[in-house]
PDB file of N, CA and C in Angstrom:
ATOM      1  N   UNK A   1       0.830  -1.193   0.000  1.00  0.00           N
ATOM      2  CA  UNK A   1       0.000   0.000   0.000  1.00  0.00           C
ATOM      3  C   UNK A   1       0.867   1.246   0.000  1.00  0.00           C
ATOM      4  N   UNK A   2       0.091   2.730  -0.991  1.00  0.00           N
ATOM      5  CA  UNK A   2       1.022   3.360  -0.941  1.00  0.00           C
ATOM      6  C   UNK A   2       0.765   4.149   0.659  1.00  0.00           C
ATOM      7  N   UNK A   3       1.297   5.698   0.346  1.00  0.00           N
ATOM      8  CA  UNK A   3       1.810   6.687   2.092  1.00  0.00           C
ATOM      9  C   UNK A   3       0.456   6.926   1.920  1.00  0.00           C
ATOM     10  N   UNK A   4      -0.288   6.843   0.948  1.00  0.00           N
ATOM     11  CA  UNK A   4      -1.965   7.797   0.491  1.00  0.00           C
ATOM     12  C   UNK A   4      -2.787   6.918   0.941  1.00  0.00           C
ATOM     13  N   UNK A   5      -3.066   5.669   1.003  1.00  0.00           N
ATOM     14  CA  UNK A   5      -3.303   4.622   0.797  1.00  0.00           C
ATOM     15  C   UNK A   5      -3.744   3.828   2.594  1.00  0.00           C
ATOM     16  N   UNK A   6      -2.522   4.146   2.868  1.00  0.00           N
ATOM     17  CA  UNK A   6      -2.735   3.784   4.877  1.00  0.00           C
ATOM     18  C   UNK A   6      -2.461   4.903   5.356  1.00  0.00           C
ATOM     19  N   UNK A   7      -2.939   6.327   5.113  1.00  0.00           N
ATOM     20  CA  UNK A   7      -3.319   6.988   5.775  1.00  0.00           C
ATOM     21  C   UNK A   7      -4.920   7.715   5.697  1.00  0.00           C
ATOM     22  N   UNK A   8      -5.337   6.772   4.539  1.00  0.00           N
ATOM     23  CA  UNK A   8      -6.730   6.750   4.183  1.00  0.00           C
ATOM     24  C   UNK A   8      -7.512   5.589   5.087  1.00  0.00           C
ATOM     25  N   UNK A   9      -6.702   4.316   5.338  1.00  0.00           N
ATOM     26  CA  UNK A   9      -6.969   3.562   6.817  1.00  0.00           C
ATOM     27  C   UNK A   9      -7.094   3.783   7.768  1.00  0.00           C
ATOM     28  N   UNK A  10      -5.553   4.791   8.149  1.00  0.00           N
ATOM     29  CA  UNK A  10      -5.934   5.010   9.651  1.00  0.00           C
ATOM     30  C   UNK A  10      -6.943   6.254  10.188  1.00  0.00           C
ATOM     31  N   UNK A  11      -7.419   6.715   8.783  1.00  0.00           N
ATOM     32  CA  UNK A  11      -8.626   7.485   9.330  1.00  0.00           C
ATOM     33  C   UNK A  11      -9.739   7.510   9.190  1.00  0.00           C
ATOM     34  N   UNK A  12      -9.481   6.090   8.488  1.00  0.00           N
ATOM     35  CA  UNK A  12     -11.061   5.413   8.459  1.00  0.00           C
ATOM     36  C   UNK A  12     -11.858   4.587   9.773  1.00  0.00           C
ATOM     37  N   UNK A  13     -10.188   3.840  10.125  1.00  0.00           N
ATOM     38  CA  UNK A  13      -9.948   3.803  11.557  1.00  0.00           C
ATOM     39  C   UNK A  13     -10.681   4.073  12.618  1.00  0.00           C
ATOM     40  N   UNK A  14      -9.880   5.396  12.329  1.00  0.00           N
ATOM     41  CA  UNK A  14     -10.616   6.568  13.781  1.00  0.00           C
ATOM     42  C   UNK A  14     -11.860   6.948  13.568  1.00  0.00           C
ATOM     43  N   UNK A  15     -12.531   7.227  12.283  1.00  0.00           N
ATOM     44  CA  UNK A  15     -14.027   7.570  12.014  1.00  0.00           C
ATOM     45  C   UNK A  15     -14.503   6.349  12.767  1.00  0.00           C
ATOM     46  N   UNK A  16     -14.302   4.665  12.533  1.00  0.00           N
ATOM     47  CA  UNK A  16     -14.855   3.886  13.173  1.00  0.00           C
ATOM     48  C   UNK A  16     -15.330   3.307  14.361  1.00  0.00           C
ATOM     49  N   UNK A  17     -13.630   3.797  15.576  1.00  0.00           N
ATOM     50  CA  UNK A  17     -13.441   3.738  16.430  1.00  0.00           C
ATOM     51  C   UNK A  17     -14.059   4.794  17.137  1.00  0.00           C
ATOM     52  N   UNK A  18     -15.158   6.177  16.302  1.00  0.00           N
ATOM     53  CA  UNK A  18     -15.678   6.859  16.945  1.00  0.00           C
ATOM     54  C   UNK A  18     -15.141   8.496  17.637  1.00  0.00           C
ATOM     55  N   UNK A  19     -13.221   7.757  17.398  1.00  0.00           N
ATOM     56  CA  UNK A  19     -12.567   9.190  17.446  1.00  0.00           C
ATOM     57  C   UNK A  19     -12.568  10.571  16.918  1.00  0.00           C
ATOM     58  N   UNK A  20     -12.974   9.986  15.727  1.00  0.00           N
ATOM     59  CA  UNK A  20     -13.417  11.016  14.919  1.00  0.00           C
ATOM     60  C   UNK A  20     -14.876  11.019  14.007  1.00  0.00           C
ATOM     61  N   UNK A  21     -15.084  12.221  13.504  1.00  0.00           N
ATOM     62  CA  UNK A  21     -16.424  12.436  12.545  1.00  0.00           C
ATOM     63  C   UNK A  21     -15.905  12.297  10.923  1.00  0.00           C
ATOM     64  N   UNK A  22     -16.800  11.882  10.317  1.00  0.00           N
ATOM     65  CA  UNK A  22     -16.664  11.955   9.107  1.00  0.00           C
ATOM     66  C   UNK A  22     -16.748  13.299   8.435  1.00  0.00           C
ATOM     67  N   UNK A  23     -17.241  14.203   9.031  1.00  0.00           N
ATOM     68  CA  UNK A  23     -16.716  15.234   8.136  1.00  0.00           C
ATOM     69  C   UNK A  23     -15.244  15.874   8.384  1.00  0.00           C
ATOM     70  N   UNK A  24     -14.926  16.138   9.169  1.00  0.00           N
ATOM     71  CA  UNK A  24     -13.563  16.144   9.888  1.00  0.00           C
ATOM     72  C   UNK A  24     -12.511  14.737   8.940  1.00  0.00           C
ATOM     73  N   UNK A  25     -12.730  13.646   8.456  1.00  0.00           N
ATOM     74  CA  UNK A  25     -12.558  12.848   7.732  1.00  0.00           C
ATOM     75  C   UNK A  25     -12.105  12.836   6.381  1.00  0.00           C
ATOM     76  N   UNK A  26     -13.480  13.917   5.899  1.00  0.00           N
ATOM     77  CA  UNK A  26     -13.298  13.960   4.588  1.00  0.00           C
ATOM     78  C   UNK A  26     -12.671  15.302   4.228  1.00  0.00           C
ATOM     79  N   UNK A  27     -12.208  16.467   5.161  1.00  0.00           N
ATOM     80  CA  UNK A  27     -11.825  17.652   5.115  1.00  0.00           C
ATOM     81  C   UNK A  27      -9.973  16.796   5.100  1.00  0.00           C
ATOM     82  N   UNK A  28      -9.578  15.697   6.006  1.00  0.00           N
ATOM     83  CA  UNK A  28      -8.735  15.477   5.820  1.00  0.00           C
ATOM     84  C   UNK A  28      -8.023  14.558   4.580  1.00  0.00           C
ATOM     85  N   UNK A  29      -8.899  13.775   4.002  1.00  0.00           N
ATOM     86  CA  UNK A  29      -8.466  13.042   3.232  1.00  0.00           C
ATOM     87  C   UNK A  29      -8.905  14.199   1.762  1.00  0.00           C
ATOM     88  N   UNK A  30      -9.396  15.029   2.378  1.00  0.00           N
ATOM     89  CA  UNK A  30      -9.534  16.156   0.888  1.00  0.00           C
ATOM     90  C   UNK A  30     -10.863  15.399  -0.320  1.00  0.00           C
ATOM     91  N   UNK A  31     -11.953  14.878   0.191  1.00  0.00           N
ATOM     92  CA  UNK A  31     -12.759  14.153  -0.368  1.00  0.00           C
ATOM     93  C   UNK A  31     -14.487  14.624   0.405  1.00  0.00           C
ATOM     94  N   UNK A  32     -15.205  13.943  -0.356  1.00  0.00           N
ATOM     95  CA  UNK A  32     -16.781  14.407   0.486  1.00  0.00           C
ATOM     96  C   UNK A  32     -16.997  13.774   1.192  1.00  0.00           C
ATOM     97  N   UNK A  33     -17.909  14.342   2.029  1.00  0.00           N
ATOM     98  CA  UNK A  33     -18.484  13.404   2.991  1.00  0.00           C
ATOM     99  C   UNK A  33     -19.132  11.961   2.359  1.00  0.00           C
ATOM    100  N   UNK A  34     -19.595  12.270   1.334  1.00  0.00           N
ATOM    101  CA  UNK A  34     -20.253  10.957   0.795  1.00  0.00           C
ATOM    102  C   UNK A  34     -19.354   9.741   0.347  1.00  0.00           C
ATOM    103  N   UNK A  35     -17.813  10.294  -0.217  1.00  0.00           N
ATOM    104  CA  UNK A  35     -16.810   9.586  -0.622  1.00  0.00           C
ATOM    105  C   UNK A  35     -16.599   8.640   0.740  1.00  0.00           C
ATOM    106  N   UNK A  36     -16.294   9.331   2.245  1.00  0.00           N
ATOM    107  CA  UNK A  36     -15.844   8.991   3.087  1.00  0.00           C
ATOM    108  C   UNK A  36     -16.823   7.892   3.585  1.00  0.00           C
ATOM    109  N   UNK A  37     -18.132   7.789   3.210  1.00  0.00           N
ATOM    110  CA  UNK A  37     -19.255   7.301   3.393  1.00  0.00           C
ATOM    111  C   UNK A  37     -18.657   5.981   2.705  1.00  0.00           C
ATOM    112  N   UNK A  38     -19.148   5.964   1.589  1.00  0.00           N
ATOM    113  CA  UNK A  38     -18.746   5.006   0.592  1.00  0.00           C
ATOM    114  C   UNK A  38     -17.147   3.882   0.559  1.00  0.00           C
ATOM    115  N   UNK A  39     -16.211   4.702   1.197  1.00  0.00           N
ATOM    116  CA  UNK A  39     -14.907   4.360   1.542  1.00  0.00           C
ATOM    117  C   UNK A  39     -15.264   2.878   3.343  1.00  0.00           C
ATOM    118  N   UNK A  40     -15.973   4.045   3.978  1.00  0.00           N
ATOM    119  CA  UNK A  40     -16.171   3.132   5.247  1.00  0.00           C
ATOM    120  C   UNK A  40     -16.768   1.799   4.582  1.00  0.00           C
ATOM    121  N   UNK A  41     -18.124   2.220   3.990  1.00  0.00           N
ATOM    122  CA  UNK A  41     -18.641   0.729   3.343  1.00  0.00           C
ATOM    123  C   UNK A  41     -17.800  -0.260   2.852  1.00  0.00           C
ATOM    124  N   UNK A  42     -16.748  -0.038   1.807  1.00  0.00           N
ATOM    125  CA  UNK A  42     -15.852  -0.942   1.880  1.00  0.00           C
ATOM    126  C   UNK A  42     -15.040  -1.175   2.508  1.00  0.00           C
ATOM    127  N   UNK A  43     -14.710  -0.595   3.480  1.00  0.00           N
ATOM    128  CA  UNK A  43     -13.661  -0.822   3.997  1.00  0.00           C
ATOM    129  C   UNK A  43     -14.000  -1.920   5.481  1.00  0.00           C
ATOM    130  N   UNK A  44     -15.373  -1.719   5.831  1.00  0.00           N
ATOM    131  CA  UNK A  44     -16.206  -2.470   6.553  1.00  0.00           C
ATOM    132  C   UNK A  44     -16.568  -4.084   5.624  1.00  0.00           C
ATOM    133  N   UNK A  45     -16.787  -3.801   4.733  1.00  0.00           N
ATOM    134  CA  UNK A  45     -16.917  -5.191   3.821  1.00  0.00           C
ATOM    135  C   UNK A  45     -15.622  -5.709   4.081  1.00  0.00           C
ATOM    136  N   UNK A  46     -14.512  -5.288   3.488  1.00  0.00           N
ATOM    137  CA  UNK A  46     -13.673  -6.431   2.628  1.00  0.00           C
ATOM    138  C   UNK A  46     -12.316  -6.143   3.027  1.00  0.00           C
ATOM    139  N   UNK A  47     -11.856  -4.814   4.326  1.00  0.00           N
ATOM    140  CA  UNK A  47     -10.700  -4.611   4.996  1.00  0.00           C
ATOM    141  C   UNK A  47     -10.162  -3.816   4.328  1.00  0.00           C
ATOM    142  N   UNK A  48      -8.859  -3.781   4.967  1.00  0.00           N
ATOM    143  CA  UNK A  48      -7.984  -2.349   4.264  1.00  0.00           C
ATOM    144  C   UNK A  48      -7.282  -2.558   2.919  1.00  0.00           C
ATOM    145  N   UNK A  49      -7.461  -3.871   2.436  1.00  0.00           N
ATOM    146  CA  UNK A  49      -7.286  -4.277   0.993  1.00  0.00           C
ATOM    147  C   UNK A  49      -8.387  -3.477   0.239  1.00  0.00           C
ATOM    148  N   UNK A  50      -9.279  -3.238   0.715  1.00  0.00           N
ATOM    149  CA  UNK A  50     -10.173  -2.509  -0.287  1.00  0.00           C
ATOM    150  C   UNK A  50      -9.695  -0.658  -0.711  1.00  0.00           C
ATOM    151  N   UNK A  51      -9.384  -0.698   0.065  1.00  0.00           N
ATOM    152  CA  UNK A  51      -9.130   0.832   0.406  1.00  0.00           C
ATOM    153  C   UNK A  51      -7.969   0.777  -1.025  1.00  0.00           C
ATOM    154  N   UNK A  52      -7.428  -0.096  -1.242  1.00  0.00           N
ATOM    155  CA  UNK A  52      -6.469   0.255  -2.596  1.00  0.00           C
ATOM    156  C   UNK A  52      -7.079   0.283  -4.057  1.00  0.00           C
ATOM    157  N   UNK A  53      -6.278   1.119  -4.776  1.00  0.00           N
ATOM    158  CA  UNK A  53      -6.974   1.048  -6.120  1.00  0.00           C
ATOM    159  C   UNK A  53      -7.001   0.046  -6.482  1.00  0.00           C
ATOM    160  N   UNK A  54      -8.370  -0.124  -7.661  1.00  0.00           N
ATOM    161  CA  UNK A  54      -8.183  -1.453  -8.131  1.00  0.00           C
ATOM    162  C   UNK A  54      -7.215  -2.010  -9.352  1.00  0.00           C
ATOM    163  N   UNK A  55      -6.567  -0.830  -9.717  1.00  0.00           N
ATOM    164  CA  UNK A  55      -6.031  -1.438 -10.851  1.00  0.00           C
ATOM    165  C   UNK A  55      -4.397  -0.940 -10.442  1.00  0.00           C
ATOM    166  N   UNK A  56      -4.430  -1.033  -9.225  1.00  0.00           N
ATOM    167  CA  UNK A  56      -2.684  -1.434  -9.065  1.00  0.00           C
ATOM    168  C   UNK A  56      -2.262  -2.280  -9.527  1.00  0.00           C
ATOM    169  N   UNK A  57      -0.574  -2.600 -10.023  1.00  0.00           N
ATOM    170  CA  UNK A  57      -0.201  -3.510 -10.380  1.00  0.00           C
ATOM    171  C   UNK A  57      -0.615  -4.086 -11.795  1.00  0.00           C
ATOM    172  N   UNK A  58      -1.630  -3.158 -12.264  1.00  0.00           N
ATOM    173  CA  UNK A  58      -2.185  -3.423 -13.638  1.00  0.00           C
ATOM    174  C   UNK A  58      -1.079  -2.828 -14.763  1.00  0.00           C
ATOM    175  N   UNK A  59      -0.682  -3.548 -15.845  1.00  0.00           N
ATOM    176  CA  UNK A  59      -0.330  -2.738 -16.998  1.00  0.00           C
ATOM    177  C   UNK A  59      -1.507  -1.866 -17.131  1.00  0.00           C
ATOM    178  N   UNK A  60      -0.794  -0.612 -17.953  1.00  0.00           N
ATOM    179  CA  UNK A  60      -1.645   0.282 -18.451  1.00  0.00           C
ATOM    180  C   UNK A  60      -2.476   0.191 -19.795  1.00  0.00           C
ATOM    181  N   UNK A  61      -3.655   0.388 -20.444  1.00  0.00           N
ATOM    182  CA  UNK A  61      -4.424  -0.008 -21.425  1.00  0.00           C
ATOM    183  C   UNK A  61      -3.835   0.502 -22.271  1.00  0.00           C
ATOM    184  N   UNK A  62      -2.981   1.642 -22.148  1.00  0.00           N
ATOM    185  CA  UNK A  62      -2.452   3.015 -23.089  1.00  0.00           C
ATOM    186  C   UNK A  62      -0.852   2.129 -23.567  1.00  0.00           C
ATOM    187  N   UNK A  63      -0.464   1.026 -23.196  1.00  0.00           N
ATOM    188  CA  UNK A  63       1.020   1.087 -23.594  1.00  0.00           C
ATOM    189  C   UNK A  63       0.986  -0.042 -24.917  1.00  0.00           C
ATOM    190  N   UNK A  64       2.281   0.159 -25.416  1.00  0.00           N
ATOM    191  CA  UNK A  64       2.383  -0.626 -26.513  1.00  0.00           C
ATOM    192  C   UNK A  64       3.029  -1.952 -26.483  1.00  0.00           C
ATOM    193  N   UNK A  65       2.670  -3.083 -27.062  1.00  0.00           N
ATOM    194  CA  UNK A  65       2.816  -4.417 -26.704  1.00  0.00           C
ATOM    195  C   UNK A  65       4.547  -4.282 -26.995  1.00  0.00           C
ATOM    196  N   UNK A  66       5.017  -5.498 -26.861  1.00  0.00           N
ATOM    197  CA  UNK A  66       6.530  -5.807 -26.318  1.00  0.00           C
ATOM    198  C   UNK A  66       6.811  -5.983 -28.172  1.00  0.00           C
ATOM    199  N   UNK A  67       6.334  -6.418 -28.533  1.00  0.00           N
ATOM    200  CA  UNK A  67       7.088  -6.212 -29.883  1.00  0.00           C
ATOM    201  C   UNK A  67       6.697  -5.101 -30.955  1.00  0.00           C
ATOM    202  N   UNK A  68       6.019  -4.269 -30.417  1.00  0.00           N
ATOM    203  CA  UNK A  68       6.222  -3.117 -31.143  1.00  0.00           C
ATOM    204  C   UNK A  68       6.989  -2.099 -30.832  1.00  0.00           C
ATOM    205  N   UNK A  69       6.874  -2.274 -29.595  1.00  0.00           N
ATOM    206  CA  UNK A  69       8.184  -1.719 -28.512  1.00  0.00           C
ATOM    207  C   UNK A  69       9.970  -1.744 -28.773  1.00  0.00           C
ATOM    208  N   UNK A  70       9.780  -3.245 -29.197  1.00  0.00           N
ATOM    209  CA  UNK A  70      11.392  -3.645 -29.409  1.00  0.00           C
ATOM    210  C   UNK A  70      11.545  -3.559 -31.013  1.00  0.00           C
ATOM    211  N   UNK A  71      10.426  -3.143 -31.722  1.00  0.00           N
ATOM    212  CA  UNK A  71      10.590  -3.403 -32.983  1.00  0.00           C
ATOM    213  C   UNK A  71      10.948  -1.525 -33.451  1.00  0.00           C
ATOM    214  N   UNK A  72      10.564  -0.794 -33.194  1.00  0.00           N
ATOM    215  CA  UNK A  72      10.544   0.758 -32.267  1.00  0.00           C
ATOM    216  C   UNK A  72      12.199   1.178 -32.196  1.00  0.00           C
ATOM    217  N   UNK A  73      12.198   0.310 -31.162  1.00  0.00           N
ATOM    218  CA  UNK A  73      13.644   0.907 -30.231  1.00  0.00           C
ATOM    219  C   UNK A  73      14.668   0.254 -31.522  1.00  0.00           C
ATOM    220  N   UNK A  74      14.802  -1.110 -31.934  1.00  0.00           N
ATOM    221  CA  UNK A  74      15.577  -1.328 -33.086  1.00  0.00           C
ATOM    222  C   UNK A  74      15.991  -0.442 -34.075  1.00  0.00           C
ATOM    223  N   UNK A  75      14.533  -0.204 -34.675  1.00  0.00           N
ATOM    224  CA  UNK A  75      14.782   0.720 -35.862  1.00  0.00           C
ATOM    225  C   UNK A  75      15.556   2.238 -35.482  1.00  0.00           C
ATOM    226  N   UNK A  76      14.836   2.486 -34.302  1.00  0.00           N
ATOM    227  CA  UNK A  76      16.025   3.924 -33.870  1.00  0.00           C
ATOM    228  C   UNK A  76      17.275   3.872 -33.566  1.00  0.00           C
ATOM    229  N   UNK A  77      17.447   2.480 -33.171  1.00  0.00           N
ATOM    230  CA  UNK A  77      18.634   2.037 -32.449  1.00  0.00           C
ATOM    231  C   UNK A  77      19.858   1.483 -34.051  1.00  0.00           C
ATOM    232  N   UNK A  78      19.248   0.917 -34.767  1.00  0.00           N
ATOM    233  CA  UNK A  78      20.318   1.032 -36.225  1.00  0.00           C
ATOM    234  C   UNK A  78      20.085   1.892 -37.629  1.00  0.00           C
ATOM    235  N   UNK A  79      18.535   2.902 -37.356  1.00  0.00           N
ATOM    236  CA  UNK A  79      18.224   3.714 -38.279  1.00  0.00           C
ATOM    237  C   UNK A  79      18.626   4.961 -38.038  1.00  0.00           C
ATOM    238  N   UNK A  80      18.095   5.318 -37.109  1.00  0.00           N
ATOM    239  CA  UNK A  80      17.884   7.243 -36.678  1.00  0.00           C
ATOM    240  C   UNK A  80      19.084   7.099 -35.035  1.00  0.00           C
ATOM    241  N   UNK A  81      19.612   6.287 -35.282  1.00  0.00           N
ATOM    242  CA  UNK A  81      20.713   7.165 -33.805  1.00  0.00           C
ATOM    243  C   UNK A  81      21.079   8.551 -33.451  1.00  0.00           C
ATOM    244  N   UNK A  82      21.525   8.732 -34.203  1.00  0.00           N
ATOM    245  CA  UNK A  82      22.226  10.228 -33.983  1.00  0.00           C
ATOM    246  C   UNK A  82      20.829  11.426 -34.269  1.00  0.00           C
ATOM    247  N   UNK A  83      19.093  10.941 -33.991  1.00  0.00           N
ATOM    248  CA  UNK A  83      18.123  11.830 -33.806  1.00  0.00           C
ATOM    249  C   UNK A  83      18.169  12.030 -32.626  1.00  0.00           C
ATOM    250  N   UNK A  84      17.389  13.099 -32.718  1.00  0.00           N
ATOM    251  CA  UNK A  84      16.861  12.864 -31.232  1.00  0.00           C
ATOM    252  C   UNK A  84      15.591  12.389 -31.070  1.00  0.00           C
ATOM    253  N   UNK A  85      15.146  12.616 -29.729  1.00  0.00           N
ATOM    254  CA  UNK A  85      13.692  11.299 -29.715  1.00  0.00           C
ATOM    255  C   UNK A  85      12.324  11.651 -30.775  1.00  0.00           C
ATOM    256  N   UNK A  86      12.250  13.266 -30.513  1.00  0.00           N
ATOM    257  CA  UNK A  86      10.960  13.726 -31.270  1.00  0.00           C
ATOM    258  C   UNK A  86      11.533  13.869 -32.636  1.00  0.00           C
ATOM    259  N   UNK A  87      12.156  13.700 -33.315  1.00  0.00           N
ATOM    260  CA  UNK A  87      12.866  13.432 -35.029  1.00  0.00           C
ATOM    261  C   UNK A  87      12.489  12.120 -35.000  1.00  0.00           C
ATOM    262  N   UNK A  88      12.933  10.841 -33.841  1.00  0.00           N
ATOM    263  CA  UNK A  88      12.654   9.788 -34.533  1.00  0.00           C
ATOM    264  C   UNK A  88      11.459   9.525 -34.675  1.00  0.00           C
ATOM    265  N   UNK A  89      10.754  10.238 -33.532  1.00  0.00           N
ATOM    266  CA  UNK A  89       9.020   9.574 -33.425  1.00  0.00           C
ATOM    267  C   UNK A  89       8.522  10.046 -34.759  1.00  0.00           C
ATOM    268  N   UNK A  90       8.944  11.309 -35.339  1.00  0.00           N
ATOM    269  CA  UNK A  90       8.408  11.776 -36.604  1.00  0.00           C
ATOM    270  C   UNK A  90       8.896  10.580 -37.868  1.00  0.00           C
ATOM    271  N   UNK A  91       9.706  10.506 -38.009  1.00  0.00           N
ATOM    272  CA  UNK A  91      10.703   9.470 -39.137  1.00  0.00           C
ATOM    273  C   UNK A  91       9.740   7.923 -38.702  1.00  0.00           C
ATOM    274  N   UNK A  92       9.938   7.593 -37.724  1.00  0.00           N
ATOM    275  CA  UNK A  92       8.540   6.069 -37.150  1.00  0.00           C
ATOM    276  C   UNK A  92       7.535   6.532 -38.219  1.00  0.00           C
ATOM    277  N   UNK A  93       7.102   7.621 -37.867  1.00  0.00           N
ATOM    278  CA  UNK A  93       5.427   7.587 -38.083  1.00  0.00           C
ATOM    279  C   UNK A  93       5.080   7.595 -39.582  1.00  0.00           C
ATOM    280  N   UNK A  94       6.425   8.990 -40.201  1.00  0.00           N
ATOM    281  CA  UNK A  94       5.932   8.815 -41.877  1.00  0.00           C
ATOM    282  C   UNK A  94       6.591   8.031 -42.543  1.00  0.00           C
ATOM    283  N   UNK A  95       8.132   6.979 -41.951  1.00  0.00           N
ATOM    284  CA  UNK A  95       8.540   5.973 -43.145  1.00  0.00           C
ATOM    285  C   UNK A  95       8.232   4.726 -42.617  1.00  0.00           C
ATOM    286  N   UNK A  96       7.760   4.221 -41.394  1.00  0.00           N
ATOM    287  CA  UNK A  96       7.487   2.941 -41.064  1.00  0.00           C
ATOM    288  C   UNK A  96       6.020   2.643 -40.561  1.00  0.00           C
ATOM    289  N   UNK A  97       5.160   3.971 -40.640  1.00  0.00           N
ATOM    290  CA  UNK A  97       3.873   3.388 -40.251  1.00  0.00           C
ATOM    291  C   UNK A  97       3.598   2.934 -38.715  1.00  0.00           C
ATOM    292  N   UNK A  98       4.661   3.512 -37.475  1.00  0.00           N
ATOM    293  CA  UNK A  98       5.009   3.628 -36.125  1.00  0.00           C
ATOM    294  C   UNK A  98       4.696   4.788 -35.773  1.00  0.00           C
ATOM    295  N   UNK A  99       3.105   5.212 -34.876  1.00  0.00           N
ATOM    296  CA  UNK A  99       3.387   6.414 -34.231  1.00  0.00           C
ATOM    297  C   UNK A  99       3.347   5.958 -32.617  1.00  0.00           C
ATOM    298  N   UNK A 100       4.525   6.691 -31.940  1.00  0.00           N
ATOM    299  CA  UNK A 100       5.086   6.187 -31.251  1.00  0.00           C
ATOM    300  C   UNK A 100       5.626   7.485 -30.556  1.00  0.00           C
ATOM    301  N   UNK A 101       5.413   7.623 -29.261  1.00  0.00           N
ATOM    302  CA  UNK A 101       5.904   9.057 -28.746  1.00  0.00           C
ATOM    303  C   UNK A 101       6.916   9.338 -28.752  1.00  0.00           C
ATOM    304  N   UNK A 102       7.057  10.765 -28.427  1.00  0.00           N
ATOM    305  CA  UNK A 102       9.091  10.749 -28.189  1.00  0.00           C
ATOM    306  C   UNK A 102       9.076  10.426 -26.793  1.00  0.00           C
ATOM    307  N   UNK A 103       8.381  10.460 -25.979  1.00  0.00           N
ATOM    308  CA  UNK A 103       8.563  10.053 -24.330  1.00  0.00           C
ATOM    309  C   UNK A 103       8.850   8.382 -24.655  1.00  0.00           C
ATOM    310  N   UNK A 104       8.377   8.007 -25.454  1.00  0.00           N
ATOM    311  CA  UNK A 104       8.745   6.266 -25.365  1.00  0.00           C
ATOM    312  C   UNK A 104       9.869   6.021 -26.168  1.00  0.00           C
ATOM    313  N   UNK A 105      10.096   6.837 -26.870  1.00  0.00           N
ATOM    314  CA  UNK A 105      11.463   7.107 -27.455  1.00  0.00           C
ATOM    315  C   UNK A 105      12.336   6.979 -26.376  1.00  0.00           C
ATOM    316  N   UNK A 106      12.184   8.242 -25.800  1.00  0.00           N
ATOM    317  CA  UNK A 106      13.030   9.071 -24.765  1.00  0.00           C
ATOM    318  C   UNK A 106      13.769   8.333 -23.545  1.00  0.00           C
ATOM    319  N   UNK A 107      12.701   7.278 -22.723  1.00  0.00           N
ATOM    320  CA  UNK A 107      12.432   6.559 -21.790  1.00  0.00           C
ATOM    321  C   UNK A 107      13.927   5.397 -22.081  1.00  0.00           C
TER     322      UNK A 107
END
């Protein structure tokens, strides 16, 4: 879990344990009262595993598979070396049909 993550516990915690109010709650976790609402519900269901996003640990939907990736970095790597990243992403896109960022260039 991240620092955001169990300190969204331990003040779900204290809302539970009665120490504290939920609005006082949600002023701290910077969220609504209704969020904080909704947060207890799970967090009462299914523990402080719930409290994490669900798509931690997930690849991202946005990235590009492993061989277009290495097929990418090749061509820059014995075509366009001496570009820089946003030249090659341009040169990918209009002679090989690769659009491909310069951040994934870059990276």
């Amino acid at each position: 879990m991240s620092e955001h993550e169990l300190q969204r516990v331990e003040v779900l915690s204290r809302v539970l344990d009665g120490t504290m109010r939920s609005s006082t709650a949600a002023s701290i976790l910077a969220i609504s009262p209704r969020q904080v609402q909704r947060l207890l519900a799970r967090y009462l269901a299914d523990g402080a595993g719930a409290i994490r996003h669900g798509l931690s640990g997930q690849p991202s939907n946005n990235r590009f598979s492993r061989g277009v990736r290495d097929y990418a970095l090749t061509l820059v790597r014995e075509t366009y070396s001496y570009f820089g990243p946003t030249l090659a992403a341009e040169k990918l896109a209009a002679r090989h049909g690769l659009k491909v960022s310069a951040e994934t260039l870059r990276k």
